[in-house]
C-alpha atoms as a PDB file:
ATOM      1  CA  UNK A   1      32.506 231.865-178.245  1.00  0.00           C
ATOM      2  CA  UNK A   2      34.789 234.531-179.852  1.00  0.00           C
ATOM      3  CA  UNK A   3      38.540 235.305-179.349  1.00  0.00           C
ATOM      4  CA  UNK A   4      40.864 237.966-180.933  1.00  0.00           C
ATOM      5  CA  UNK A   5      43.202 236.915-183.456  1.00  0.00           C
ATOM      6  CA  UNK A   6      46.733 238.219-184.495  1.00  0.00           C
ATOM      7  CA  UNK A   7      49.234 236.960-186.810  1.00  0.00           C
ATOM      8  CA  UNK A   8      52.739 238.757-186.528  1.00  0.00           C
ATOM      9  CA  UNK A   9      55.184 238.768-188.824  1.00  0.00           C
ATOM     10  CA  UNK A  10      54.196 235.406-190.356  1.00  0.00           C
ATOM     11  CA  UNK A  11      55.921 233.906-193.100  1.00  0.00           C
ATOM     12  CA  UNK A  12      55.663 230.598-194.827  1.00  0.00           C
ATOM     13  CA  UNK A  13      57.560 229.013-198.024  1.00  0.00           C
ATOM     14  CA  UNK A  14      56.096 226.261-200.429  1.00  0.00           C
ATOM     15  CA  UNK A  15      60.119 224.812-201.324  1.00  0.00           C
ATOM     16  CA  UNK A  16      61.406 227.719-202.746  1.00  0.00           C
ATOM     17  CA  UNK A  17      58.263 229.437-203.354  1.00  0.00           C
ATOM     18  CA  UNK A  18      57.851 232.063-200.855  1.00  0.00           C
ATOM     19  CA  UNK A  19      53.780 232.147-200.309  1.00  0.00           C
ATOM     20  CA  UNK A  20      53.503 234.616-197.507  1.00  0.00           C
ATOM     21  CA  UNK A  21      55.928 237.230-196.714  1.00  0.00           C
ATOM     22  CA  UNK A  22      56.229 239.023-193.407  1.00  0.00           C
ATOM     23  CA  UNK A  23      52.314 239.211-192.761  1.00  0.00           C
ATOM     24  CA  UNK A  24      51.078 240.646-189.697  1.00  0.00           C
ATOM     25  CA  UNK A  25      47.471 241.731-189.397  1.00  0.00           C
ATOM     26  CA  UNK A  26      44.900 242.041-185.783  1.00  0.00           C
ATOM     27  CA  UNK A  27      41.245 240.974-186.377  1.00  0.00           C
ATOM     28  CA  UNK A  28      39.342 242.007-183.363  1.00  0.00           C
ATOM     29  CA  UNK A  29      36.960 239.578-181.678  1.00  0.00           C
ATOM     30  CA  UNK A  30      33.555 239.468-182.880  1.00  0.00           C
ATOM     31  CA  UNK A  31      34.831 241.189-186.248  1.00  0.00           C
ATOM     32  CA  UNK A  32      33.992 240.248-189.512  1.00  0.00           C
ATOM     33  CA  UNK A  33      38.021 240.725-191.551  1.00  0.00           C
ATOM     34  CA  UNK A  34      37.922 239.432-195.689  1.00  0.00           C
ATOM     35  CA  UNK A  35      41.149 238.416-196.995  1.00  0.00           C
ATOM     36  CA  UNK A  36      40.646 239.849-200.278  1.00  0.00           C
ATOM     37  CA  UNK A  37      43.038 239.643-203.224  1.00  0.00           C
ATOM     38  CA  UNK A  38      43.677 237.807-206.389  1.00  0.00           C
ATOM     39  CA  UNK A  39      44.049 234.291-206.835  1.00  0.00           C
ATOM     40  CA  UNK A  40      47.333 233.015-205.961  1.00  0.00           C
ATOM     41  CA  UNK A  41      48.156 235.745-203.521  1.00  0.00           C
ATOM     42  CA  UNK A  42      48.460 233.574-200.514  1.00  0.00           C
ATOM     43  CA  UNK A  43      44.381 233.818-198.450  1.00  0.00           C
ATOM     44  CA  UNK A  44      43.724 230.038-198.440  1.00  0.00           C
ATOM     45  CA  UNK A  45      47.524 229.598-197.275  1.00  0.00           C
ATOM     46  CA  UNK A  46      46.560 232.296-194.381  1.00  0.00           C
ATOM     47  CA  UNK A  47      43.555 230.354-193.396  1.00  0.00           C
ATOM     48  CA  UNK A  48      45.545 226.848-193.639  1.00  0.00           C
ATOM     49  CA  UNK A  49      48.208 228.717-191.329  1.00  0.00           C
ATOM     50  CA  UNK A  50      45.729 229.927-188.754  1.00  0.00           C
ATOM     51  CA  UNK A  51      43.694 226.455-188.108  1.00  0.00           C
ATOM     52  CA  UNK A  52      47.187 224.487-188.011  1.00  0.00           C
ATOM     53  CA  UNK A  53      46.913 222.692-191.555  1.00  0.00           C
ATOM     54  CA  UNK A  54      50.117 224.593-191.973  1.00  0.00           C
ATOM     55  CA  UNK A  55      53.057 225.574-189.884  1.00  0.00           C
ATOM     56  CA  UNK A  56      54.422 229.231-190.271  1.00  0.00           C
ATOM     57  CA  UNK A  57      58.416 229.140-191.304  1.00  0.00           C
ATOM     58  CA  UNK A  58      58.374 232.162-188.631  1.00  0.00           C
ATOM     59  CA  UNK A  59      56.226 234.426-186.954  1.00  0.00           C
ATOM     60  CA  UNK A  60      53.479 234.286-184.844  1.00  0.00           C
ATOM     61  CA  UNK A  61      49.850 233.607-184.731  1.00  0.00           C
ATOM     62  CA  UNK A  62      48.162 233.974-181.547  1.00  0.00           C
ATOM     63  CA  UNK A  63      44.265 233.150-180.082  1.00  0.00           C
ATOM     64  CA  UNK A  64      43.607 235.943-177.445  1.00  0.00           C
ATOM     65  CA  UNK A  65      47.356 236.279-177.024  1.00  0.00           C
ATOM     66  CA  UNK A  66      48.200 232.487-176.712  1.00  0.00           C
ATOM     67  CA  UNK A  67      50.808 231.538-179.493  1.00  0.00           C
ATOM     68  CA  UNK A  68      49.142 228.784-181.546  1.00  0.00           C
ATOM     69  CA  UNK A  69      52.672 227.327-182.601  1.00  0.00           C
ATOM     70  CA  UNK A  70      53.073 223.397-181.921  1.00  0.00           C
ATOM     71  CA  UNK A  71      48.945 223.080-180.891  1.00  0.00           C
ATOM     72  CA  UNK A  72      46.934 220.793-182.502  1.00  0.00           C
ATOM     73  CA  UNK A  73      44.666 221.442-185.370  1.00  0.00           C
ATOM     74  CA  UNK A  74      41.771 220.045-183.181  1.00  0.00           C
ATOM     75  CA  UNK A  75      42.597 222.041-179.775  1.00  0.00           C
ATOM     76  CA  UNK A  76      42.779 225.251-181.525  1.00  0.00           C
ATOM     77  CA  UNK A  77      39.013 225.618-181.171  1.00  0.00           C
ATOM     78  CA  UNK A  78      38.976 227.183-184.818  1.00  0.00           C
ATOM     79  CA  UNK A  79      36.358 226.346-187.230  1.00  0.00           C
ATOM     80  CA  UNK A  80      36.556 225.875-190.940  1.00  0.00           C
ATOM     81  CA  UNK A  81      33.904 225.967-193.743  1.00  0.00           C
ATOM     82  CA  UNK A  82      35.427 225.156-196.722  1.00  0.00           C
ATOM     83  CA  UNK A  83      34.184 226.519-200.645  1.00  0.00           C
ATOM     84  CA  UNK A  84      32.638 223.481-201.227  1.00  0.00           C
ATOM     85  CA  UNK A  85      31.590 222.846-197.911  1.00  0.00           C
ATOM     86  CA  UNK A  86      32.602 219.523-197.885  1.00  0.00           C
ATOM     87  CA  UNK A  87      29.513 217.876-196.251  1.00  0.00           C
ATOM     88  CA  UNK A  88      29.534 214.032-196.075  1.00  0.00           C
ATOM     89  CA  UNK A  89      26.286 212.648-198.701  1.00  0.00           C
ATOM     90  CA  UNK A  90      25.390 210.098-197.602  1.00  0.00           C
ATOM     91  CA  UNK A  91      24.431 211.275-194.110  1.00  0.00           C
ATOM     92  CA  UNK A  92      21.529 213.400-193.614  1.00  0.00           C
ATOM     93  CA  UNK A  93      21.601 217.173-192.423  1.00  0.00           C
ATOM     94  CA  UNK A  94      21.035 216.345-188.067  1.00  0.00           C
ATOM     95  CA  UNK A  95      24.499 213.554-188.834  1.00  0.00           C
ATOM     96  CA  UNK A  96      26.859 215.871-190.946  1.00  0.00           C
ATOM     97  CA  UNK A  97      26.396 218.920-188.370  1.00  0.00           C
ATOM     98  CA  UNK A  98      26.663 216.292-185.483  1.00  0.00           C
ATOM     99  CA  UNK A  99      29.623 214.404-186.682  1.00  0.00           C
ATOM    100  CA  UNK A 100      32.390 216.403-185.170  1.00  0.00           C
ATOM    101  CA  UNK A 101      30.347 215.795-181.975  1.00  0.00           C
ATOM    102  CA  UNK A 102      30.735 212.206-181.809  1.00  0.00           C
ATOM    103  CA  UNK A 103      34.236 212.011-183.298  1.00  0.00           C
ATOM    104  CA  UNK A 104      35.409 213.423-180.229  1.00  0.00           C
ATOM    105  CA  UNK A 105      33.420 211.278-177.949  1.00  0.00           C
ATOM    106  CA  UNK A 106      32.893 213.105-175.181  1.00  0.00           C
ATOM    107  CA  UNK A 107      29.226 214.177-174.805  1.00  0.00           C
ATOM    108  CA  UNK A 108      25.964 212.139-174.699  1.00  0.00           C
ATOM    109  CA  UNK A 109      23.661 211.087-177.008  1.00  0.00           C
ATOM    110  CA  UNK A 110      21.378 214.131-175.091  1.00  0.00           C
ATOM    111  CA  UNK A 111      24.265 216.549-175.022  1.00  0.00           C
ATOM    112  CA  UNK A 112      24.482 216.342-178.652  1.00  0.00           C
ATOM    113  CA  UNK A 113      20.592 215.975-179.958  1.00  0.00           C
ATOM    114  CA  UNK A 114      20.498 219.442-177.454  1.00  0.00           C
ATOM    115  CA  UNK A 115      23.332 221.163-179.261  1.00  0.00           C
ATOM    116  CA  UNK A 116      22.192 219.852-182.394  1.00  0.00           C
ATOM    117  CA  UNK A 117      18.826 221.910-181.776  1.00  0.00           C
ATOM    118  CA  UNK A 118      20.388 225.195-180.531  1.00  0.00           C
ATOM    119  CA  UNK A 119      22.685 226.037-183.210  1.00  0.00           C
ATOM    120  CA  UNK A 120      19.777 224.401-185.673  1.00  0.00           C
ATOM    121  CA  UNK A 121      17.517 226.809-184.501  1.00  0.00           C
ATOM    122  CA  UNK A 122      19.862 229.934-185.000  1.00  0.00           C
ATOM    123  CA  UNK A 123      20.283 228.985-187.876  1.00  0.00           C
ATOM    124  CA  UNK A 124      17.025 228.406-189.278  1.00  0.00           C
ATOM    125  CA  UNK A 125      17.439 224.626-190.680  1.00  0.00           C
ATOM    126  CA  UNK A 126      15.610 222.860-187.542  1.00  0.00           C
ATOM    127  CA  UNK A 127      12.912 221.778-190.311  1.00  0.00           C
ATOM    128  CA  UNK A 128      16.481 220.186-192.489  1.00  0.00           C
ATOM    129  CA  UNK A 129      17.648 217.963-189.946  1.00  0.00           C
ATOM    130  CA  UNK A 130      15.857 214.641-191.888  1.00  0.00           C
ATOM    131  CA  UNK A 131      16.810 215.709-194.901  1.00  0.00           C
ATOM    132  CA  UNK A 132      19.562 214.142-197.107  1.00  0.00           C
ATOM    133  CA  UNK A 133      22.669 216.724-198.711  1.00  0.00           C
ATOM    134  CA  UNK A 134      21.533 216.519-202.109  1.00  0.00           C
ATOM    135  CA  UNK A 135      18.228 217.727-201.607  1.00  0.00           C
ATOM    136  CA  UNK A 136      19.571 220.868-200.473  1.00  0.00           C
ATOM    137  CA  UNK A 137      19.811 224.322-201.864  1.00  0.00           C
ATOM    138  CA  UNK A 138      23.749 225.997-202.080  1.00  0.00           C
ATOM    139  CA  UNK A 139      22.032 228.525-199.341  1.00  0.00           C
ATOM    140  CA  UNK A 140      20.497 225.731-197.348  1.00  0.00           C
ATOM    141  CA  UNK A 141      24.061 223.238-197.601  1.00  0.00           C
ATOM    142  CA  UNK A 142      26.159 226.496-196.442  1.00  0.00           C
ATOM    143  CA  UNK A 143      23.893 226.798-193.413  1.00  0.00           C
ATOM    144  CA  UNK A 144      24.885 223.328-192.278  1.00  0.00           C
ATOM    145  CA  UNK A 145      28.532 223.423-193.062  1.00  0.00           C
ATOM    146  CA  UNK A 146      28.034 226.658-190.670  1.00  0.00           C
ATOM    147  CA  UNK A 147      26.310 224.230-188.355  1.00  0.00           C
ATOM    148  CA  UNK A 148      28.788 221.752-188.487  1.00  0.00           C
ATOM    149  CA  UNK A 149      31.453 224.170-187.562  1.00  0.00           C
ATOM    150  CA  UNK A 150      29.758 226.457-184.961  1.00  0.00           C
ATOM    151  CA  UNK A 151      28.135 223.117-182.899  1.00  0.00           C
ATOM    152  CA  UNK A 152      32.443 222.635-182.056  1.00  0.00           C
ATOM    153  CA  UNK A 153      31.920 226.215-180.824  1.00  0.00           C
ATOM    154  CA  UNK A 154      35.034 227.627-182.328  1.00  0.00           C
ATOM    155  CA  UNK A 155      36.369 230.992-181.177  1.00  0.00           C
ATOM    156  CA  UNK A 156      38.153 231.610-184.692  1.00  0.00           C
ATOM    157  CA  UNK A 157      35.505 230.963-187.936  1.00  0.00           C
ATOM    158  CA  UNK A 158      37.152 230.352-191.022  1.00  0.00           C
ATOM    159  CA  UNK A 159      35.660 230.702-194.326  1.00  0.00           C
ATOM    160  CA  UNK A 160      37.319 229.733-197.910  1.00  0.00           C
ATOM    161  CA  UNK A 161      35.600 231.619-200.912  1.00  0.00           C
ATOM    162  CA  UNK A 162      32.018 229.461-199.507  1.00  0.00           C
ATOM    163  CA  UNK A 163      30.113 231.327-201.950  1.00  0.00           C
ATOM    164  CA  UNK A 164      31.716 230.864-204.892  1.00  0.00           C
ATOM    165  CA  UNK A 165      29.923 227.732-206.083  1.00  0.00           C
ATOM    166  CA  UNK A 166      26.521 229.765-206.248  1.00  0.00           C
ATOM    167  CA  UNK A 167      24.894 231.403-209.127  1.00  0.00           C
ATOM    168  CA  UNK A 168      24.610 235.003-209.041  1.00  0.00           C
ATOM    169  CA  UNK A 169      21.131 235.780-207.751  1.00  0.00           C
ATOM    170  CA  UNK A 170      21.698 233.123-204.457  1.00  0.00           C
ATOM    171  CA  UNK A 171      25.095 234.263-204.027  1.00  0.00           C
ATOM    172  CA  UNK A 172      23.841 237.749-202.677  1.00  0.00           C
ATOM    173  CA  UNK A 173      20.679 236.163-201.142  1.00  0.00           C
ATOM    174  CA  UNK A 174      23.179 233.744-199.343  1.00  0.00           C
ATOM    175  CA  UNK A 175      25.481 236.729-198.720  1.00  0.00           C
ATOM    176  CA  UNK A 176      23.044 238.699-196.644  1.00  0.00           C
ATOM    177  CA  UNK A 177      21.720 235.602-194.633  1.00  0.00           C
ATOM    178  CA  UNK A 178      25.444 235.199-193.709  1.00  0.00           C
ATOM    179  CA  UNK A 179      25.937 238.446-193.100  1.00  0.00           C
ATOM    180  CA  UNK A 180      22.740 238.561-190.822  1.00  0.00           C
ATOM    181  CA  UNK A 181      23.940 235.180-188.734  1.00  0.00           C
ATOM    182  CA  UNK A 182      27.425 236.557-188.456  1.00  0.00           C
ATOM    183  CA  UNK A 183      26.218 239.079-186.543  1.00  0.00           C
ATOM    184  CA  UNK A 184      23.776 237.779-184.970  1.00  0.00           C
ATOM    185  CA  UNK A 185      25.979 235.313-183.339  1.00  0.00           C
ATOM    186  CA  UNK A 186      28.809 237.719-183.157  1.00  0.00           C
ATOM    187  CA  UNK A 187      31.791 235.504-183.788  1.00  0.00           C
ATOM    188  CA  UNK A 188      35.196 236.379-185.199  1.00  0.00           C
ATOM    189  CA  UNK A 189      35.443 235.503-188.701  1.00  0.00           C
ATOM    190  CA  UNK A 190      37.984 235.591-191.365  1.00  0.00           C
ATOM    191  CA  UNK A 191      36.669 235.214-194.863  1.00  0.00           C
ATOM    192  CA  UNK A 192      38.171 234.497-198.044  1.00  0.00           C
ATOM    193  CA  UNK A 193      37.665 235.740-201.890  1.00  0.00           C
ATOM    194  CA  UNK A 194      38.331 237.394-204.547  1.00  0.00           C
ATOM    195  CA  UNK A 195      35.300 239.510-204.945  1.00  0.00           C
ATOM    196  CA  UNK A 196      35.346 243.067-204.180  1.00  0.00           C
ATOM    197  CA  UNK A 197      31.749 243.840-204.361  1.00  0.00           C
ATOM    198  CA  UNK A 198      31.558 240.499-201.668  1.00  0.00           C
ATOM    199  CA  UNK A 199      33.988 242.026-199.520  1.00  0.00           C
ATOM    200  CA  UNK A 200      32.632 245.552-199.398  1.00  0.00           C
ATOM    201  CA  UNK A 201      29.366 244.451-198.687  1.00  0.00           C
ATOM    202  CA  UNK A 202      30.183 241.647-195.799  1.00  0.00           C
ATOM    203  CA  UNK A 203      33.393 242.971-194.056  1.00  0.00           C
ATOM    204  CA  UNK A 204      34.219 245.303-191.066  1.00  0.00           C
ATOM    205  CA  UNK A 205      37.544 244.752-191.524  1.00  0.00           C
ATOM    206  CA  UNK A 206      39.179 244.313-195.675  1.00  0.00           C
ATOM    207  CA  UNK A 207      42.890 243.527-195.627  1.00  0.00           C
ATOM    208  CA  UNK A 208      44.286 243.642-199.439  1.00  0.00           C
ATOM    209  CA  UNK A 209      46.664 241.020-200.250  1.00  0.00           C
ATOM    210  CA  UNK A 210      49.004 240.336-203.412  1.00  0.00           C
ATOM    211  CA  UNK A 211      51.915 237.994-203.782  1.00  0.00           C
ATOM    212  CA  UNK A 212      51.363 236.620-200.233  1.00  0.00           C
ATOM    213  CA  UNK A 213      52.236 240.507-198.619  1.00  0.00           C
ATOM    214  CA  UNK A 214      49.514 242.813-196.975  1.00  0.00           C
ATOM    215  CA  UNK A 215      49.561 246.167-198.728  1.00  0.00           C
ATOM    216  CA  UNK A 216      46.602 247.602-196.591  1.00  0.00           C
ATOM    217  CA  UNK A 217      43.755 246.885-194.308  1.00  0.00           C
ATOM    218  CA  UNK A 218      40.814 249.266-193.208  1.00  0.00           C
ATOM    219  CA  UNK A 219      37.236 249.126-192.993  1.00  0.00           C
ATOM    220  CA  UNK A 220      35.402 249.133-196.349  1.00  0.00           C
ATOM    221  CA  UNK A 221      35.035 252.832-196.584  1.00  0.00           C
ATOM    222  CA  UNK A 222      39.034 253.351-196.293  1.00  0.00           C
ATOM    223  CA  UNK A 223      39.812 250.371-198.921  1.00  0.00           C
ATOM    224  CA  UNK A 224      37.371 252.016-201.221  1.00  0.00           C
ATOM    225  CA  UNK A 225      37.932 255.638-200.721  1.00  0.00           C
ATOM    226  CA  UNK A 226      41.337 255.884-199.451  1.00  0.00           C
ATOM    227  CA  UNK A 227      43.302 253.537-201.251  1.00  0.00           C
ATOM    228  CA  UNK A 228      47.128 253.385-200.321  1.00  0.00           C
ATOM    229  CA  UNK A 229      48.677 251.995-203.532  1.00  0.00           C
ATOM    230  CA  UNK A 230      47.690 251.803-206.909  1.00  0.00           C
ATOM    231  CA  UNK A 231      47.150 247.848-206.871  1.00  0.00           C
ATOM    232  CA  UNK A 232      44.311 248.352-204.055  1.00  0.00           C
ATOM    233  CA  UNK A 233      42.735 251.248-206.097  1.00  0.00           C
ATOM    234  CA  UNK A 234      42.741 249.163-209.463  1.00  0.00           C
ATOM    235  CA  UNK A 235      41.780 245.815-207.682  1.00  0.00           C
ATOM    236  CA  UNK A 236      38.476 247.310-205.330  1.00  0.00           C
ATOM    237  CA  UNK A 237      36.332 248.403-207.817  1.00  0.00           C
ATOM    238  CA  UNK A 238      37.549 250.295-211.021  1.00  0.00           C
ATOM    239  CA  UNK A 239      39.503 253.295-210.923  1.00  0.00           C
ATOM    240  CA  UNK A 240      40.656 255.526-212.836  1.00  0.00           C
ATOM    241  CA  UNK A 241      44.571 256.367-212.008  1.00  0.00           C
ATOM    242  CA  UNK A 242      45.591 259.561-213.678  1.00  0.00           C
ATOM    243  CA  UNK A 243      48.832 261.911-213.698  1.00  0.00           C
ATOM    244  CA  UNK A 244      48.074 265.328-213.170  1.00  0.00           C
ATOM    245  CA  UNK A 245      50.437 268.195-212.516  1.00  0.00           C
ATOM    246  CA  UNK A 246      53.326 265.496-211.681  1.00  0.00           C
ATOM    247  CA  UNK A 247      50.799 263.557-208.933  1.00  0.00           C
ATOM    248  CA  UNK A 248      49.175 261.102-209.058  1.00  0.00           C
ATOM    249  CA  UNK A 249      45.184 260.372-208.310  1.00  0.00           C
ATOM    250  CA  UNK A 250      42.732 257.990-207.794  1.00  0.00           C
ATOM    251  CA  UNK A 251      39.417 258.345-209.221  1.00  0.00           C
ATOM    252  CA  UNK A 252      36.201 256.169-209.153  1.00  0.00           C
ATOM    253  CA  UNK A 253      34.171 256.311-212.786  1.00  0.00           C
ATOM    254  CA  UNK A 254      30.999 257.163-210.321  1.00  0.00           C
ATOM    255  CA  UNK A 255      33.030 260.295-209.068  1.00  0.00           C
ATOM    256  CA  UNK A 256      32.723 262.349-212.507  1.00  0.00           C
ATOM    257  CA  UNK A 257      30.175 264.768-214.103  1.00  0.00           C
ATOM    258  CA  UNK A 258      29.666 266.459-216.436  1.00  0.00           C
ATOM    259  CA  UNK A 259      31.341 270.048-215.750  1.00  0.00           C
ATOM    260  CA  UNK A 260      29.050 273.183-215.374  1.00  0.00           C
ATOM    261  CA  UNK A 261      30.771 275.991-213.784  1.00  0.00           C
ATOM    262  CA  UNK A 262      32.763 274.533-211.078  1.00  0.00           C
ATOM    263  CA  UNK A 263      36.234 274.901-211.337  1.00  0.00           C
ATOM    264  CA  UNK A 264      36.983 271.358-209.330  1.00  0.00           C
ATOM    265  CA  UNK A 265      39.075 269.093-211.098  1.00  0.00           C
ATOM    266  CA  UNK A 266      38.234 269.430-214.258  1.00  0.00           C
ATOM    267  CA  UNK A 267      39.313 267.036-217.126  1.00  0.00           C
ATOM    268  CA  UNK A 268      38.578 267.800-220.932  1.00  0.00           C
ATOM    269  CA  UNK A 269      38.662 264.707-223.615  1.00  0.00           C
ATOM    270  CA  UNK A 270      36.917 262.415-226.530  1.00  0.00           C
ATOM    271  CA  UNK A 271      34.122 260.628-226.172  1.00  0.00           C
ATOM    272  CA  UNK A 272      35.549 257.117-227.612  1.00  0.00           C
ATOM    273  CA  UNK A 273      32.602 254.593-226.664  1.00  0.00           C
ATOM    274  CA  UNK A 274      29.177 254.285-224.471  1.00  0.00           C
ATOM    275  CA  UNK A 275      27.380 251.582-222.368  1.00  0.00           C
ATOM    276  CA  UNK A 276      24.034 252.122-221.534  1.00  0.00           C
ATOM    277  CA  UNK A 277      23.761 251.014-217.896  1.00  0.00           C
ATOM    278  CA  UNK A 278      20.672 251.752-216.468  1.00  0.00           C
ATOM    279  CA  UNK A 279      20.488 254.736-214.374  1.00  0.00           C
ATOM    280  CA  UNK A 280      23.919 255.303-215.464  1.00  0.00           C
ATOM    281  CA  UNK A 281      26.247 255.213-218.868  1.00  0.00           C
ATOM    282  CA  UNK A 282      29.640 254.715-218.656  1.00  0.00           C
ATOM    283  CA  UNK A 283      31.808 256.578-221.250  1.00  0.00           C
ATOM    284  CA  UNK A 284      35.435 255.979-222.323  1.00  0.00           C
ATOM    285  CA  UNK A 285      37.252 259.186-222.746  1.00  0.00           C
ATOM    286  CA  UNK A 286      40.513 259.720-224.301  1.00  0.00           C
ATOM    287  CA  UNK A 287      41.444 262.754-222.208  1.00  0.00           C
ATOM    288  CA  UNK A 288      43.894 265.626-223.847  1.00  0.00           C
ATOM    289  CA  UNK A 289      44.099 267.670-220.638  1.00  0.00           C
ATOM    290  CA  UNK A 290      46.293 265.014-218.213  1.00  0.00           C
ATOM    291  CA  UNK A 291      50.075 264.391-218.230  1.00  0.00           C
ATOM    292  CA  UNK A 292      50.008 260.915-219.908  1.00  0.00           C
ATOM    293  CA  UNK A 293      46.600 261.534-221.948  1.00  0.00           C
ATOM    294  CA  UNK A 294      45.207 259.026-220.417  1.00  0.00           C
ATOM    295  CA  UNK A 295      41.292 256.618-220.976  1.00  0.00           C
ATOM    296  CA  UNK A 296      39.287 257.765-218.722  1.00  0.00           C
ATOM    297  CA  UNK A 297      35.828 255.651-217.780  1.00  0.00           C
ATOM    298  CA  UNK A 298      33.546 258.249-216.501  1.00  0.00           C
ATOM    299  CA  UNK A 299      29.758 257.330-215.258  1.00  0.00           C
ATOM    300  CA  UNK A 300      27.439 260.353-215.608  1.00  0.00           C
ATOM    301  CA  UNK A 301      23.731 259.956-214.689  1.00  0.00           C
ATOM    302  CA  UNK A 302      21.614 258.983-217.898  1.00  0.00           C
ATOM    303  CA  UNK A 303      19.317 261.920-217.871  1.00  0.00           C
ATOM    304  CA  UNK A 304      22.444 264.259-217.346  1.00  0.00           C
ATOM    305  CA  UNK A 305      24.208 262.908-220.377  1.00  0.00           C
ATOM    306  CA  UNK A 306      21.105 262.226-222.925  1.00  0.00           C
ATOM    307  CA  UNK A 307      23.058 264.529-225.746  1.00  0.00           C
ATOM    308  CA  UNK A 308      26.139 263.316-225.634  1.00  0.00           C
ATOM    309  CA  UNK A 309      27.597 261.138-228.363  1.00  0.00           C
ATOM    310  CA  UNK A 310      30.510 259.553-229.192  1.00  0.00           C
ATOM    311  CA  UNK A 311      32.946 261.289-230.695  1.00  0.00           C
ATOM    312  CA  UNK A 312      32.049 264.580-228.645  1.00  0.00           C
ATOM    313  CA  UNK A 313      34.447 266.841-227.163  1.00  0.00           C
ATOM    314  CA  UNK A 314      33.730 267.485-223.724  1.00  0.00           C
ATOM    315  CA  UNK A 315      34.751 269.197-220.313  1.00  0.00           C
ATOM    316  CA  UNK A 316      33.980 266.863-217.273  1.00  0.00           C
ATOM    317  CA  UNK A 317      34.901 267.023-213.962  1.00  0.00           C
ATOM    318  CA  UNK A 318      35.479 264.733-210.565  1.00  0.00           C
ATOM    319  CA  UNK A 319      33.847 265.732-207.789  1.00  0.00           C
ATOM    320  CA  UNK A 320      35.838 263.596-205.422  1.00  0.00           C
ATOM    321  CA  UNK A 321      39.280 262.639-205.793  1.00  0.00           C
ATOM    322  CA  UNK A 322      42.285 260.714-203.604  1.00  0.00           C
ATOM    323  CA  UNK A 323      46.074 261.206-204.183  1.00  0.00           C
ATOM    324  CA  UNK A 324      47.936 258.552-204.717  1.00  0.00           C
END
C-alpha cells in the first residue's frame, strides 16, 4: 500500500504567475518527505499537482515510475487529508471514513463494515465509529480524516498543514500519534507546513522550498546542520549568519559558550539584552570582532552564565560551526 514518488522538472503557472519553477524531488516509498517553506512558496500547489487537482505546465510526476499525466484524480490511488480535514457533520465517524467506499460502488455492505474495522482498529477509533464529528477532539477528527483516506488504500498520502488548526499542547500530542501510525503503517507520505520544529521532528526526508523552487532537501540532520543557502539556515530554526575573514558561516544560538581557553572560533562583543529561558538564556550581542559587526543571539547554559549582565564585555565562542 506504498509506491515511490518522483516529480521531475515540474513546473506550473497561475496566468502569469509562475507558482512552481523547475521542481524535481524523489520521495522514497514508505518515507515520511515535509514540504517545508513559507507561505506562498508553492507546497499546497505541489500537493494539488501530485493528486491531479492540478495539471503541471511541464514536467513529470510519476507513481513507481508510471507518469501520472492525463490520469484521473480518482485512479491515482493517492490520498488526501486536508488542514481542516474536511469531514462531512452530519454523518457520524463509521459514515465519513466509509463514504469514499460507497461512492465508488463496488464492494459490499460486508466488504466495507470489514474495512471499516481494520483500518479503525489501527487506528485506535473502533470505540468512535457511533459518534457524531462534533463531538470529537482535533486529535480524534484527524484520526478519521486518516481513516477516510487510508480505507481507499492510497499508495501516495497527502497531508496539507493538518495540524495547524490545533492548540499548542495537542498539536505535539497529535504530532507524535501521527508520527507513531505513519510508521506503523509504513506508507509514503508527503506533508505540508510551515513549521520547522514540525518538520524536524516528523520527517525523514525535509525538502526547503521558497518562491515555488527547491533550494535543498536532506534528512533533518542535514537541513539543520548543513544548510546550503542562507534562506534554509535563517528559515530552520534561528541562525546566526556571520562574515568572518571574507566567509561566510552559519551558526545556531545553541552552538556558543562562553570562551575559556579554547582557541575555537572565538567571537568577542556587548551584551545588549537577556531572556531568561529556562535551562538556557539567550543573549543579544553586538559583536566588535566580525567583518560586518554583526547581533549575535548566543544561548549559554543558565548556571554557566549566572554573572553576566547586560552591558558586559565578553569573549564567547562557537563550538560548532558550518560555512556558508
Amino acid at each position: 500500500m506504498n509506491a515511490k514518488l518522483e516529480l521531475k522538472n515540474v513546473s506550473f503557472s497561475f496566468g502569469k504567475e509562475n507558482a512552481i519553477n523547475d521542481f524535481s524531488l524523489s520521495v522514497e516509498e514508505g518515507s515520511f518527505t515535509t514540504l517545508l517553506g513559507p507561505s506562498g512558496c508553492g507546497k499546497t500547489t505541489l500537493l494539488r499537482l501530485i493528486s491531479g487537482f492540478l495539471t503541471p505546465d511541464s514536467g513529470e510526476i510519476l507513481i513507481d515510475g508510471v507518469n501520472q499525466n492525463g490520469i484521473e484524480v480518482n485512479e491515482r490511488k493517492v490520498g488526501f487529508v486536508f488542514q481542516d480535514y474536511a469531514l462531512f457533520p452530519h454523518l457520524s465517524v463509521e459514515q465519513n471514513i466509509a463514504y469514499g467506499l460507497k461512492i465508488q460502488k463496488k464492494l459490499s455492505k460486508t466488504e466495507i463494515s470489514d474495512k471499516i474495522s481494520v483500518v479503525s482498529s489501527s487506528l485506535g477509533i473502533e470505540d468512535l465509529l457511533s459518534r457524531n464529528i462534533a463531538e470529537l477532539s482535533g486529535g480524534q477528527q484527524q484520526r478519521v480524516a486518516l481513516a477516510r483516506s487510508l480505507i481507499l488504500e492510497p499508495k501516495i498520502l497527502l497531508m496539507d498543514e493538518p495540524l495547524s488548526s490545533l492548540d499548542t499542547k495537542l498539536r505535539i500530542k497529535v504530532r507524535e500519534e501521527l508520527k507513531e501510525i505513519q510508521h506503523k503503517l509504513h506508507i509514503t507520505t508527503v506533508y505540508v507546513t510551515h513549521d520547522q520544529e514540525e518538520a524536524l521532528s516528523l520527517s525523514t526526508k525535509i525538502a526547503v522550498l521558497n518562491k515555488g523552487e527547491l533550494l535543498q532537501a536532506g534528512t533533518p540532520r542535514q537541513i539543520y546542520f548543513e544548510p546550503k543557502n542562507v534562506f534554509t539556515a535563517d528559515f530552520v530554526g534561528k541562525a546566526n549568519i556571520l562574515k568572518k575573514s571574507e566567509k561566510r558561516y552559519m551558526i545556531r544560538p545553541e552552538w556558543f559558550k562562553i570562551a575559556q581557553k579554547s582557541q575555537n572560533f572565538l567571537l568577542s562583543g556587548t551584551i545588549l539584552s537577556e531572556e531568561f529561558l529556562g535551562s538556557k538564556c539567550r543573549f543579544i550581542i553586538q559583536c566588535d570582532s566580525t567583518d560586518e559587526k554583526e547581533l549575535i543571539t548566543a544561548d549559554f547554559d543558565t548556571i554557566e552564565c549566572e554573572n553576566l549582565k547586560i552591558g558586559s564585555h565578553i569573549s564567547f565562542e562557537a563550538v560548532k560551526f558550518w560555512e556558508l
